[in-house]
C-alpha atoms as a PDB file:
ATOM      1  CA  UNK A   1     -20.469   8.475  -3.758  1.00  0.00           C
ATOM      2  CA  UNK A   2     -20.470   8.318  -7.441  1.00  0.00           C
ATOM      3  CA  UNK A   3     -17.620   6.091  -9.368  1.00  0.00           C
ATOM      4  CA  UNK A   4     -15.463   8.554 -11.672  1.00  0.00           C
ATOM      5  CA  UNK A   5     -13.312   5.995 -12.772  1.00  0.00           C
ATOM      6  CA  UNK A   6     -12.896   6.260 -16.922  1.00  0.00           C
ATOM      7  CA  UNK A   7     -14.086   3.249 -19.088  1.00  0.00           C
ATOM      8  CA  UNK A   8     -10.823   2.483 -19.704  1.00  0.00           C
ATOM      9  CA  UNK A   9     -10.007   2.315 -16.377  1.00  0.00           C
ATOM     10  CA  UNK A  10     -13.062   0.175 -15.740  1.00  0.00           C
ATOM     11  CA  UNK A  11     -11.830  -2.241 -18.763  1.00  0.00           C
ATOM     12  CA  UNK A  12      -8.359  -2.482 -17.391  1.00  0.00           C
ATOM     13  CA  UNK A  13      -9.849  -3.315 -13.828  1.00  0.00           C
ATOM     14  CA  UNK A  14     -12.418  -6.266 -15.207  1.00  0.00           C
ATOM     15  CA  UNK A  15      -9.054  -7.794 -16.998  1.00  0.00           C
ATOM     16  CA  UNK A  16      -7.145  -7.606 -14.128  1.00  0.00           C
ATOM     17  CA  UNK A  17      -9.715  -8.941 -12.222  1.00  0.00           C
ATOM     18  CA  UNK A  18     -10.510 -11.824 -15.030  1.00  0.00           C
ATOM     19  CA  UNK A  19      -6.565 -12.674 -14.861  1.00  0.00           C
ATOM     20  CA  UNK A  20      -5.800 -12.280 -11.507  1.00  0.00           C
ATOM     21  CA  UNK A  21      -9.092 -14.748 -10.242  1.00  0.00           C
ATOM     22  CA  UNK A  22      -6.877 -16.766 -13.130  1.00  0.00           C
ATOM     23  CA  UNK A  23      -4.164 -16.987 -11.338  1.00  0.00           C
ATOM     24  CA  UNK A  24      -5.353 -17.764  -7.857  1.00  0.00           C
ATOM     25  CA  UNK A  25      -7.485 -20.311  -9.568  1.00  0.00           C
ATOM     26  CA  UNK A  26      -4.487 -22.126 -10.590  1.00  0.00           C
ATOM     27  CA  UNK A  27      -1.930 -20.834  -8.211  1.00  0.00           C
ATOM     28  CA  UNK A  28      -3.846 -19.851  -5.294  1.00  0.00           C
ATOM     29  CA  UNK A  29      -2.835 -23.143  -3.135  1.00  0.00           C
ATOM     30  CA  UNK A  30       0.344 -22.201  -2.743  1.00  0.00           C
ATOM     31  CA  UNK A  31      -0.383 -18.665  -0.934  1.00  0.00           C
ATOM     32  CA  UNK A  32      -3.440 -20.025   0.947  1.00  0.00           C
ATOM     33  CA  UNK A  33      -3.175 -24.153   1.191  1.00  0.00           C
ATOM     34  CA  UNK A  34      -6.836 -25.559   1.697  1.00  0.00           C
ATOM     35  CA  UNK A  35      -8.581 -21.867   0.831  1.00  0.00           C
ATOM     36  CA  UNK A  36     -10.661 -20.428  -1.678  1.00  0.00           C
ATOM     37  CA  UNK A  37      -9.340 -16.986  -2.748  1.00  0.00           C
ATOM     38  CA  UNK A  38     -11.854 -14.967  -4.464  1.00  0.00           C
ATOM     39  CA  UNK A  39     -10.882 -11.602  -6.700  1.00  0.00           C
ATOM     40  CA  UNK A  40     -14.009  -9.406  -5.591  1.00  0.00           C
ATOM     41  CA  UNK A  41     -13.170  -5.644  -6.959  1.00  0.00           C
ATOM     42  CA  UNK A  42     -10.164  -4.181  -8.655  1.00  0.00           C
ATOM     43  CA  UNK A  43      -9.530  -0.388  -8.769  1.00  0.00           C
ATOM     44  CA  UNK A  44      -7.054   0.949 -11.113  1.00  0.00           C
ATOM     45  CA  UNK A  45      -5.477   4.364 -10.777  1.00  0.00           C
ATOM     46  CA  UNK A  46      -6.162   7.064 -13.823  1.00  0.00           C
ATOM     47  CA  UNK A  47      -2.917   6.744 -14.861  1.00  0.00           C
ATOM     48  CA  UNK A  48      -3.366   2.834 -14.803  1.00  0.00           C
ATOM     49  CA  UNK A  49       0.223   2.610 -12.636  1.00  0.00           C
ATOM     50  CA  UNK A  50      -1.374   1.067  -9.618  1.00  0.00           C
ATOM     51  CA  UNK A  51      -3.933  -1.659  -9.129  1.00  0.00           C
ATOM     52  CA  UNK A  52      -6.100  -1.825  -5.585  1.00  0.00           C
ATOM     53  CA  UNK A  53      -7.236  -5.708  -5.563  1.00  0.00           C
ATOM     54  CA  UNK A  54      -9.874  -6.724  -3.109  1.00  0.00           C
ATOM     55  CA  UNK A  55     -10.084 -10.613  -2.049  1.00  0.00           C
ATOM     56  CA  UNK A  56     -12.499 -12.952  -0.336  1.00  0.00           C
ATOM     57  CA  UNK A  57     -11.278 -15.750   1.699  1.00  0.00           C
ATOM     58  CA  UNK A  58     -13.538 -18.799   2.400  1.00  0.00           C
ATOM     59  CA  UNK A  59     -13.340 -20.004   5.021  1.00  0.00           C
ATOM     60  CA  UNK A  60     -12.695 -16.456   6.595  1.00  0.00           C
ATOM     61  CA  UNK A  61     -10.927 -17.470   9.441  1.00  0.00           C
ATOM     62  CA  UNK A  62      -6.715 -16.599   9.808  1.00  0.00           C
ATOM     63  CA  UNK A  63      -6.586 -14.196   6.733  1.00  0.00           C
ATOM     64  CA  UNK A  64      -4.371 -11.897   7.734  1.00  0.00           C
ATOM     65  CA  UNK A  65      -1.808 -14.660   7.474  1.00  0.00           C
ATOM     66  CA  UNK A  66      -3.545 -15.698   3.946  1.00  0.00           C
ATOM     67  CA  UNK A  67      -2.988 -11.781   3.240  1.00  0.00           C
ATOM     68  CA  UNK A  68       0.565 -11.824   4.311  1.00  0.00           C
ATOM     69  CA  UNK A  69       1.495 -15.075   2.337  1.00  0.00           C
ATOM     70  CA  UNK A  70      -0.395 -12.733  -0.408  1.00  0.00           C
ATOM     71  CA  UNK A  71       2.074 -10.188  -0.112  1.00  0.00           C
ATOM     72  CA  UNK A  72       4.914 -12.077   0.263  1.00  0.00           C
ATOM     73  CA  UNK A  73       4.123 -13.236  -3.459  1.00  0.00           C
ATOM     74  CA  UNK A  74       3.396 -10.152  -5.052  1.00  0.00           C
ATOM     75  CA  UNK A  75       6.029 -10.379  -7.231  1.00  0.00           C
ATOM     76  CA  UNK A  76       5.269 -13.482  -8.777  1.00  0.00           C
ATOM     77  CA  UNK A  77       1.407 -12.783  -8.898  1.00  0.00           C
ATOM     78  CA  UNK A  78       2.619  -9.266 -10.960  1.00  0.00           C
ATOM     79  CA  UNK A  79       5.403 -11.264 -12.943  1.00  0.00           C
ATOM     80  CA  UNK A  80       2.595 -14.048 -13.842  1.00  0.00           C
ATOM     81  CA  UNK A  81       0.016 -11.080 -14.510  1.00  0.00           C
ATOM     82  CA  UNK A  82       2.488  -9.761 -16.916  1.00  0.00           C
ATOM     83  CA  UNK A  83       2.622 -12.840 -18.815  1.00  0.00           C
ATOM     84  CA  UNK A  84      -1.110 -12.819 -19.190  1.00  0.00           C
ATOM     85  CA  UNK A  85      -2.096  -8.787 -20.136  1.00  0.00           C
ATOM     86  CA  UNK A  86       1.204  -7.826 -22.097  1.00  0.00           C
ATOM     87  CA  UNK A  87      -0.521  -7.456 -25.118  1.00  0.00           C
ATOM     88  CA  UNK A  88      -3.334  -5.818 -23.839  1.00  0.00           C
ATOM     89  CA  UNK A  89      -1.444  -3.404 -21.370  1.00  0.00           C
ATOM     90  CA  UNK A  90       1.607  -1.051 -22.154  1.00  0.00           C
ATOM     91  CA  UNK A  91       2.410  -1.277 -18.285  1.00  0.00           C
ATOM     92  CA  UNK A  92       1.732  -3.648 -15.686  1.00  0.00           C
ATOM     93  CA  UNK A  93       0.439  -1.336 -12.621  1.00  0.00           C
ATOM     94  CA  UNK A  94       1.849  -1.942  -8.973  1.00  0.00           C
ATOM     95  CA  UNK A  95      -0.901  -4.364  -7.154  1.00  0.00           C
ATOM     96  CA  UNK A  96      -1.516  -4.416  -3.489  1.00  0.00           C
ATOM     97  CA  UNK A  97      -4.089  -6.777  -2.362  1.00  0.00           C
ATOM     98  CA  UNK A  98      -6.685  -6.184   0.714  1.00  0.00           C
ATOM     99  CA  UNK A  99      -9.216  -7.899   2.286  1.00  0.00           C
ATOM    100  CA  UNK A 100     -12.984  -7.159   0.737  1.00  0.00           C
ATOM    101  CA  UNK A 101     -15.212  -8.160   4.458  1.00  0.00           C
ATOM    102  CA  UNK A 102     -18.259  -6.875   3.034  1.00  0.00           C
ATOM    103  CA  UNK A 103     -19.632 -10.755   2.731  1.00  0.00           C
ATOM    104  CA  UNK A 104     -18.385 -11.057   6.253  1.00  0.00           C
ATOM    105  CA  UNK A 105     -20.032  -7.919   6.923  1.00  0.00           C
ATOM    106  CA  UNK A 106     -23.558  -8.953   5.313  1.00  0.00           C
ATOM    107  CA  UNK A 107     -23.686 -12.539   6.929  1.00  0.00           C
ATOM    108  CA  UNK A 108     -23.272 -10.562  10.511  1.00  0.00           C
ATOM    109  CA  UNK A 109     -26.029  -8.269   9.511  1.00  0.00           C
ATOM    110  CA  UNK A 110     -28.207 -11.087   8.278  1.00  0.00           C
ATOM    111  CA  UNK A 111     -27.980 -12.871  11.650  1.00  0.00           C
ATOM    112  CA  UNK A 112     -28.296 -10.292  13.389  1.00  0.00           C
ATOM    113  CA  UNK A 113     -31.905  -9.697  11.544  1.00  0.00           C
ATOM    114  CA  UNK A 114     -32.495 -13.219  12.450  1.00  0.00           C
ATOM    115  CA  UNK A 115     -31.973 -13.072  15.782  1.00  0.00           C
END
């Protein structure tokens, strides 16, 4: 399926993405103590009100309770993106975060080729 996102939605997805990984970089410990928290995609809605954030967990064991503590700090993760992108950004878009498996996905296929 073909990608018929605009380039300015593509722009406004890499900054997100840039600021976001920011954030976790500096912040992430206290949503997922002893984790590494990877920003892997962002997908912004055409009318740039709503951000789809994909993360990678290492190690990727328990992260629906990483994803939950996510959640739970949503507000501060927006508030702190806000901070970052209000020059750049008339709005900052609603962000929901989900879990991007595809590396768990490859590493299963890989041993299975292995095997």
């Amino acid at each position: 399926m073909e990608s018929t996102e605009s380039t300015r939605q593509k722009k406004v997805a890499r900054l997100i993405l840039k600021e976001v990984a920011d954030i976790f970089l500096h912040k992430g410990n206290g949503y997922a103590p002893g984790k590494m928290i990877s920003i892997t995609k962002v997908r912004v809605s055409p009318d740039f009100s709503y951000a789809k954030i994909y993360i990678s967990i290492f190690p990727s064991v328990n992260h629906d309770e990483i994803l939950n503590s996510i959640h739970e700090h949503v507000h501060k993760i927006r508030f702190d993106l806000g901070q970052k992108v209000r020059s750049q950004l008339r709005i900052v878009p609603e962000i929901a975060f989900f879990i991007d498996d595809s590396l768990d996905y490859i590493e299963k296929i890989d041993k299975l080729l292995k095997s």
